[in-house]
PDB file of N, CA and C in Angstrom:
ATOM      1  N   UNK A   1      84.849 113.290 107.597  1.00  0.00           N
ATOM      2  CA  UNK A   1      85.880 112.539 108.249  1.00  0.00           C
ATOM      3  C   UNK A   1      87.068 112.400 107.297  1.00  0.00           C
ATOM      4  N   UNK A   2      88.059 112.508 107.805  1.00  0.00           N
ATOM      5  CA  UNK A   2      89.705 112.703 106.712  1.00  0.00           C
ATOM      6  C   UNK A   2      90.014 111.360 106.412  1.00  0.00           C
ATOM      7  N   UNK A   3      90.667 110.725 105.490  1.00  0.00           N
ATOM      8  CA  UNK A   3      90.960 110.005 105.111  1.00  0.00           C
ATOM      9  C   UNK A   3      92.475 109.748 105.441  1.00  0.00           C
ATOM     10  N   UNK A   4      93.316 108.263 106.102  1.00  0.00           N
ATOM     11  CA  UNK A   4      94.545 108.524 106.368  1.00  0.00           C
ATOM     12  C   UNK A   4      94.878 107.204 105.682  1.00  0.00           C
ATOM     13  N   UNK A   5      96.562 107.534 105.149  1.00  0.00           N
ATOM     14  CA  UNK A   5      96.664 106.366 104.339  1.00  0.00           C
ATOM     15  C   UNK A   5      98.101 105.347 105.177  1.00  0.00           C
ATOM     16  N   UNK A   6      97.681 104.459 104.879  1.00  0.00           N
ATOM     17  CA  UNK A   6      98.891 103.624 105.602  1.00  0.00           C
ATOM     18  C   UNK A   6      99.688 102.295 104.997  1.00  0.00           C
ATOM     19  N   UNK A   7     100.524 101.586 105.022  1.00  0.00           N
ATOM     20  CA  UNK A   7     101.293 101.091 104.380  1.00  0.00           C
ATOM     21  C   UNK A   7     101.588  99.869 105.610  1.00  0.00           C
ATOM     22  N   UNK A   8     101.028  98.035 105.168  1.00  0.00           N
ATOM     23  CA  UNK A   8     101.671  97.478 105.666  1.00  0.00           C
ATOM     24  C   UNK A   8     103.307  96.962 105.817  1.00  0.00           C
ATOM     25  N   UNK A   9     103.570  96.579 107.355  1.00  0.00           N
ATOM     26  CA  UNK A   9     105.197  96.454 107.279  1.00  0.00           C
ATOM     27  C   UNK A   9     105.843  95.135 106.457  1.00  0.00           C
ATOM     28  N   UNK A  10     104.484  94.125 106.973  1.00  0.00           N
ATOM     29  CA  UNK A  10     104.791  92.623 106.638  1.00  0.00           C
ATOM     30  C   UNK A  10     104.370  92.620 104.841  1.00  0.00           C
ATOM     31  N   UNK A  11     103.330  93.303 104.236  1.00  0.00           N
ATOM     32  CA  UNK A  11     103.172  92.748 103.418  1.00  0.00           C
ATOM     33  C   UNK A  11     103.799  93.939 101.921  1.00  0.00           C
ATOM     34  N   UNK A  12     103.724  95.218 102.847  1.00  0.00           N
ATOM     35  CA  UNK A  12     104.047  96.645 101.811  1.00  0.00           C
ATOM     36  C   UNK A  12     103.228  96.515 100.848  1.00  0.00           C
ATOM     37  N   UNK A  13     101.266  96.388 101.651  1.00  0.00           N
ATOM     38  CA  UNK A  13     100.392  96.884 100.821  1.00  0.00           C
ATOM     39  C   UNK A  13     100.265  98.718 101.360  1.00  0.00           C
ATOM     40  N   UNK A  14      99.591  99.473 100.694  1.00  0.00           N
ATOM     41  CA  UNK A  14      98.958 100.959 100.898  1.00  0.00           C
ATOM     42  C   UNK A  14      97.646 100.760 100.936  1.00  0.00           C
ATOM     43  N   UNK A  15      97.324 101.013 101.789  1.00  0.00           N
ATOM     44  CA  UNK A  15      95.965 101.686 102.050  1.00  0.00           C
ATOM     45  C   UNK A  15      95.416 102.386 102.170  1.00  0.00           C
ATOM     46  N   UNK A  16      94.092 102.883 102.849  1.00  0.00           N
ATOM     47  CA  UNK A  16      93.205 104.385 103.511  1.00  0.00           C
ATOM     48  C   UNK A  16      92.298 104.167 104.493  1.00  0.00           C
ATOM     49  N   UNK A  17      92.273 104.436 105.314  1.00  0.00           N
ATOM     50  CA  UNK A  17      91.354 104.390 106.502  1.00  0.00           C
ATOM     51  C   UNK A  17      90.929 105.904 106.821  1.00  0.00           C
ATOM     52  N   UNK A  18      89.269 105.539 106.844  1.00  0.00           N
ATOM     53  CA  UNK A  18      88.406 106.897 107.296  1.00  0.00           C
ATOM     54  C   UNK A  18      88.164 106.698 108.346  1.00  0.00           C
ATOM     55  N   UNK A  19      88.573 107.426 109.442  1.00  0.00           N
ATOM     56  CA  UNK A  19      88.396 107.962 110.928  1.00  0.00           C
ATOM     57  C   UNK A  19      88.428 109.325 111.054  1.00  0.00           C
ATOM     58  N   UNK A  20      87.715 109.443 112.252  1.00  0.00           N
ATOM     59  CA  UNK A  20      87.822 110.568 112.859  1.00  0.00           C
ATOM     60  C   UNK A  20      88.835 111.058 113.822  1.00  0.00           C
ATOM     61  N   UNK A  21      89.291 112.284 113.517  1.00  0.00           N
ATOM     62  CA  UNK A  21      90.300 113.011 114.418  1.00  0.00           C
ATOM     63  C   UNK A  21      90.556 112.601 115.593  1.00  0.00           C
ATOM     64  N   UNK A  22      89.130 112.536 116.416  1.00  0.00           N
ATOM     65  CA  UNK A  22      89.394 111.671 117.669  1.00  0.00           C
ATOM     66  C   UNK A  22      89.890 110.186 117.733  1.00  0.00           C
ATOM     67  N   UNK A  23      89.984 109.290 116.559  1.00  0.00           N
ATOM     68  CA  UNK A  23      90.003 107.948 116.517  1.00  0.00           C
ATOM     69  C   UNK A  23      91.531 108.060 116.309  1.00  0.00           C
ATOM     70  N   UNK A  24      92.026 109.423 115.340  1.00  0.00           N
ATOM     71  CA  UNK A  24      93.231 109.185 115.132  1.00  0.00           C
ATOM     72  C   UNK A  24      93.823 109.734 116.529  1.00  0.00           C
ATOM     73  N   UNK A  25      93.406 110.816 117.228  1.00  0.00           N
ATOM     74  CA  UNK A  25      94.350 111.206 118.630  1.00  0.00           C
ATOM     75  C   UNK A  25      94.308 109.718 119.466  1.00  0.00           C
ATOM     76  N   UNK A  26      93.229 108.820 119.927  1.00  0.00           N
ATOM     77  CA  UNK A  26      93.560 107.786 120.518  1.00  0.00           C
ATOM     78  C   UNK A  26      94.602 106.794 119.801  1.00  0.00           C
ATOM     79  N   UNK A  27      95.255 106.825 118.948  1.00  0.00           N
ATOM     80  CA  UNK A  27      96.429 105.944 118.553  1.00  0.00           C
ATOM     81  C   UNK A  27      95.525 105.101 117.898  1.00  0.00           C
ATOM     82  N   UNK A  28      94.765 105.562 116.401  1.00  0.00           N
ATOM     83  CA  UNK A  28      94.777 104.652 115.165  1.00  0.00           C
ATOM     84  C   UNK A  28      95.958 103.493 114.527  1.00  0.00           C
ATOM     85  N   UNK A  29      95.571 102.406 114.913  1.00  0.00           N
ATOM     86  CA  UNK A  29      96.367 101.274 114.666  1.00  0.00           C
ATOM     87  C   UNK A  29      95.585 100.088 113.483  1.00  0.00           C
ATOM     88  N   UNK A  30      95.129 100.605 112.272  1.00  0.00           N
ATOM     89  CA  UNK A  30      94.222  99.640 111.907  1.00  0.00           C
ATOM     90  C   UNK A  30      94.923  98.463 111.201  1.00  0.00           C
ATOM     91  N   UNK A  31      94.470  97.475 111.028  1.00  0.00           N
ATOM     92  CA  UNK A  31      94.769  96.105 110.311  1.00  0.00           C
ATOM     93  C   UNK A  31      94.932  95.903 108.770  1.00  0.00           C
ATOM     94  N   UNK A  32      96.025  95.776 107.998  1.00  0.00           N
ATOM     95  CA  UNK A  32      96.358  95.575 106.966  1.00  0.00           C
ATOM     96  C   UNK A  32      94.582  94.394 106.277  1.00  0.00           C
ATOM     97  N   UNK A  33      94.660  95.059 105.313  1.00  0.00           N
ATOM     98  CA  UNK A  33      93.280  94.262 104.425  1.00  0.00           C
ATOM     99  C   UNK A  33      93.802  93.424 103.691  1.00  0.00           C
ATOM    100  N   UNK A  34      94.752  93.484 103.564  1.00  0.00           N
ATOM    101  CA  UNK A  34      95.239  92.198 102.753  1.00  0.00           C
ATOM    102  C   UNK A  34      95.803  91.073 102.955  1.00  0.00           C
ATOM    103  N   UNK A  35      97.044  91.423 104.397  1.00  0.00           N
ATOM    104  CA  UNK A  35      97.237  89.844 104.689  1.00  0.00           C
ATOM    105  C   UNK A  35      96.922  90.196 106.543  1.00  0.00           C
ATOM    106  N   UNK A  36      96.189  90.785 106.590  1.00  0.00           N
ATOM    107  CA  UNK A  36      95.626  91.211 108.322  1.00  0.00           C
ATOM    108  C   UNK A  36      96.904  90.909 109.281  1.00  0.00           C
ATOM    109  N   UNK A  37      97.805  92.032 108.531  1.00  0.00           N
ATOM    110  CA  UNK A  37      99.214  92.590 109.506  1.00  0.00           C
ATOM    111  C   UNK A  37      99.126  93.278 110.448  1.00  0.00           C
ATOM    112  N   UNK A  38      99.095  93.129 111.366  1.00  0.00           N
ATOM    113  CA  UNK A  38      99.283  94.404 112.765  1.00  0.00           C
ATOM    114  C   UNK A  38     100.163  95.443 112.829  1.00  0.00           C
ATOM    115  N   UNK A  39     101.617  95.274 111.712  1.00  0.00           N
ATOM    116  CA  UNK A  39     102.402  96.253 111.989  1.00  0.00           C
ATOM    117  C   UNK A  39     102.172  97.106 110.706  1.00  0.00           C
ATOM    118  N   UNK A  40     101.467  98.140 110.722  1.00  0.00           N
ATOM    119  CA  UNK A  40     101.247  99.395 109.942  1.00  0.00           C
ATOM    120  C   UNK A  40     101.384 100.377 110.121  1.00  0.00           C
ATOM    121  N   UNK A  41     102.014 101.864 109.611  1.00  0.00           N
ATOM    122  CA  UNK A  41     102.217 102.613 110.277  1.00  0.00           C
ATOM    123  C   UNK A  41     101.816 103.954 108.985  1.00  0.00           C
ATOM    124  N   UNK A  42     101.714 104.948 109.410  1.00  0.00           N
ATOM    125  CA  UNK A  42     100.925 105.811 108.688  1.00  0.00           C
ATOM    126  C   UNK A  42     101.568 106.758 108.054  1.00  0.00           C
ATOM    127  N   UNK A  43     101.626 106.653 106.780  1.00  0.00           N
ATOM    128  CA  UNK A  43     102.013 107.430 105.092  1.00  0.00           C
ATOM    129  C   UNK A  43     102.008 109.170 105.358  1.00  0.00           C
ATOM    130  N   UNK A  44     102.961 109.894 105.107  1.00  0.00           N
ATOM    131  CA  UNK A  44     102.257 111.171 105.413  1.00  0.00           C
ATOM    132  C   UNK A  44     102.240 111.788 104.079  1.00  0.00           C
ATOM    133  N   UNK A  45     101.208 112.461 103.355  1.00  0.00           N
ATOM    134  CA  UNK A  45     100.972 112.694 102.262  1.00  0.00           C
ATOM    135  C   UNK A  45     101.167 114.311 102.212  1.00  0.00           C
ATOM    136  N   UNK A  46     101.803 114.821 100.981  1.00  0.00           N
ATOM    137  CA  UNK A  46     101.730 116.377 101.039  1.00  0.00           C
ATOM    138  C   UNK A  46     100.912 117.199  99.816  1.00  0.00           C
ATOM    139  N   UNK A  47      99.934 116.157  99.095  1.00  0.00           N
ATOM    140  CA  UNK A  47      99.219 116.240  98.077  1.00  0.00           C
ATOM    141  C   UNK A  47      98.368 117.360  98.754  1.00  0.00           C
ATOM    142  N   UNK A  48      97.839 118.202  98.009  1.00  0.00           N
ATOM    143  CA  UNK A  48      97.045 118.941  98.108  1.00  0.00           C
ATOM    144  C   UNK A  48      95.725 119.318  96.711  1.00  0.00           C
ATOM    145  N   UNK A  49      94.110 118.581  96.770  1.00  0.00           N
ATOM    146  CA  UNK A  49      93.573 118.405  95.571  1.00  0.00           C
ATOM    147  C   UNK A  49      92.505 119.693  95.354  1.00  0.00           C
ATOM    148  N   UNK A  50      92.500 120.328  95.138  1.00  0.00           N
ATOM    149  CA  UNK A  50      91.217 121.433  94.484  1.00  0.00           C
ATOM    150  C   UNK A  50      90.148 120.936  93.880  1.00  0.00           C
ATOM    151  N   UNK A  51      88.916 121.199  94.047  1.00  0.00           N
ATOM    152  CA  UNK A  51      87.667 120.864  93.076  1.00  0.00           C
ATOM    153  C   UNK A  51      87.750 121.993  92.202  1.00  0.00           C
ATOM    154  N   UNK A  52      87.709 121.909  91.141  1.00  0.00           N
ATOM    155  CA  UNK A  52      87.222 122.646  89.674  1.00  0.00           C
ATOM    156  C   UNK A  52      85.807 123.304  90.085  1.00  0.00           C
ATOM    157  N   UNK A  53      85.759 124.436  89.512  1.00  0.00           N
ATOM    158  CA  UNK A  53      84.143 124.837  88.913  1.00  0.00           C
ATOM    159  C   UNK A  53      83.128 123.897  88.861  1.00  0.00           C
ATOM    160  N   UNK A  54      83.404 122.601  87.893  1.00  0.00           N
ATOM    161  CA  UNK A  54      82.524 121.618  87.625  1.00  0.00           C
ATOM    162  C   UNK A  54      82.378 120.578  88.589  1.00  0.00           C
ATOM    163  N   UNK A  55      83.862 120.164  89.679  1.00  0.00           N
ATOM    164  CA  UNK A  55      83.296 119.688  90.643  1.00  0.00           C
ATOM    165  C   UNK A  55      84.683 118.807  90.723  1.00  0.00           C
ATOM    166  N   UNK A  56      85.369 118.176  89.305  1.00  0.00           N
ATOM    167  CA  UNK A  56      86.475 117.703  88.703  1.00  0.00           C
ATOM    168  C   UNK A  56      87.431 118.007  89.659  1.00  0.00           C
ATOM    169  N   UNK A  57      88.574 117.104  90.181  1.00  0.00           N
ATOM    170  CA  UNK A  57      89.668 117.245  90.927  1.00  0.00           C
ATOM    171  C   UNK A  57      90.539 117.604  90.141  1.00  0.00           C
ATOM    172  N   UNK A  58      91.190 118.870  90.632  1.00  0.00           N
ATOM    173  CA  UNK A  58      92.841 119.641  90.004  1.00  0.00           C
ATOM    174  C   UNK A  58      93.719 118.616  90.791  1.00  0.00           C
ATOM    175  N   UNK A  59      94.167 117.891  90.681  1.00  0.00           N
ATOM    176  CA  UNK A  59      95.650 117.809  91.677  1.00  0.00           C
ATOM    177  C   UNK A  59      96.926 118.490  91.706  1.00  0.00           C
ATOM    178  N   UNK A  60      97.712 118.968  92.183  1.00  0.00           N
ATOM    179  CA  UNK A  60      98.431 119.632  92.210  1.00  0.00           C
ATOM    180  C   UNK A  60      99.434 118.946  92.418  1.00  0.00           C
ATOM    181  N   UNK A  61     100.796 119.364  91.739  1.00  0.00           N
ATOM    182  CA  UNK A  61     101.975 118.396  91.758  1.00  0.00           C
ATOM    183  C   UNK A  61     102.712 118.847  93.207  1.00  0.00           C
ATOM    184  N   UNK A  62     102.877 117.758  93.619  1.00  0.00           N
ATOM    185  CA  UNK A  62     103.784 117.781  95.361  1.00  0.00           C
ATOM    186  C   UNK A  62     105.321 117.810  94.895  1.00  0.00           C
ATOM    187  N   UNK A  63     105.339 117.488  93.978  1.00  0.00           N
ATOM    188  CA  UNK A  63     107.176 117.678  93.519  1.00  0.00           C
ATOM    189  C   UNK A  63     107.649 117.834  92.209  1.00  0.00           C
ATOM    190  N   UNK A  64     108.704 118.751  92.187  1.00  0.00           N
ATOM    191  CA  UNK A  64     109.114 119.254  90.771  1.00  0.00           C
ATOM    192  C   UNK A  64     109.400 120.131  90.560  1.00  0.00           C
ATOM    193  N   UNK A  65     109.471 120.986  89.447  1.00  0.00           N
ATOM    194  CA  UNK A  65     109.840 122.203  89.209  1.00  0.00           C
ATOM    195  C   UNK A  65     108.884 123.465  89.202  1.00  0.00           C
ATOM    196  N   UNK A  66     107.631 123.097  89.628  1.00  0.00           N
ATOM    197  CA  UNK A  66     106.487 123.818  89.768  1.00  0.00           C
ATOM    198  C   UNK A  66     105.895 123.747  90.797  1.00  0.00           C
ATOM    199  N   UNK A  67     106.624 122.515  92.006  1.00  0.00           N
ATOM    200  CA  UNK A  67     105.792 123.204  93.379  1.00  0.00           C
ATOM    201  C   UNK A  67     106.123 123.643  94.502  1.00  0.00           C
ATOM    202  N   UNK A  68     107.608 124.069  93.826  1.00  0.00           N
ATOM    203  CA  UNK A  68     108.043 125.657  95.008  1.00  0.00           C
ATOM    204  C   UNK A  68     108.863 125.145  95.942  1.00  0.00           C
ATOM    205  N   UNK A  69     109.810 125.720  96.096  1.00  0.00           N
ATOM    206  CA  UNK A  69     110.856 125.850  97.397  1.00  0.00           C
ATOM    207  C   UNK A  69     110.780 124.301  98.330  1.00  0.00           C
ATOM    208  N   UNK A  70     111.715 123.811  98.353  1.00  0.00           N
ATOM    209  CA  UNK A  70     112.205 122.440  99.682  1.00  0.00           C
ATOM    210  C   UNK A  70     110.803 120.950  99.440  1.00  0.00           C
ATOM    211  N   UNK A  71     110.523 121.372  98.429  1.00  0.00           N
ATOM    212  CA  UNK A  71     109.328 120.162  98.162  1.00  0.00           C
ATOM    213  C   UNK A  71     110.160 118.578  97.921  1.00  0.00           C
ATOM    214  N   UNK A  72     111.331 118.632  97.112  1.00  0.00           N
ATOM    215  CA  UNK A  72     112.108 117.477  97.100  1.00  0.00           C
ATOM    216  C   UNK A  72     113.239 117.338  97.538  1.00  0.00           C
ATOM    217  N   UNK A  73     113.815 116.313  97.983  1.00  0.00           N
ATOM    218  CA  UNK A  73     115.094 116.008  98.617  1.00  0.00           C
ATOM    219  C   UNK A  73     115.993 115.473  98.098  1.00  0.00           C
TER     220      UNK A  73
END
């Protein structure tokens, strides 16, 4: 199940919520954990992480001079 991350409006905590694809096509609306805000709306991330040989996460840089064409604005 994917992990989606979201950001309250009232309080501008970040979060992650694990649902499923189907939970997110019905209009995933989940509740801020910190001050239980209703208005949250969902982070779009362009990270992309690799497992290593050993199992170890590569992360890969989403912006800069090494990750190619229209990555920053």
């Amino acid at each position: 199940m994917p992990f989606y991350t979201f950001r309250c409006e009232q309080c501008d905590e970040t979060f992650e919520v694990r649902a499923s694809i189907k939970e997110k096509e019905a209009g995933l609306t989940p509740e801020c954990p910190q001050c239980q805000g209703k208005k949250t709306r969902q982070l779009i991330s362009a990270g992309l992480v690799i497992r290593g040989g050993d199992g170890a996460s590569l992360a890969l840089p989403t912006c800069g001079p090494n990750a190619g064409p229209g990555c920053c604005r």
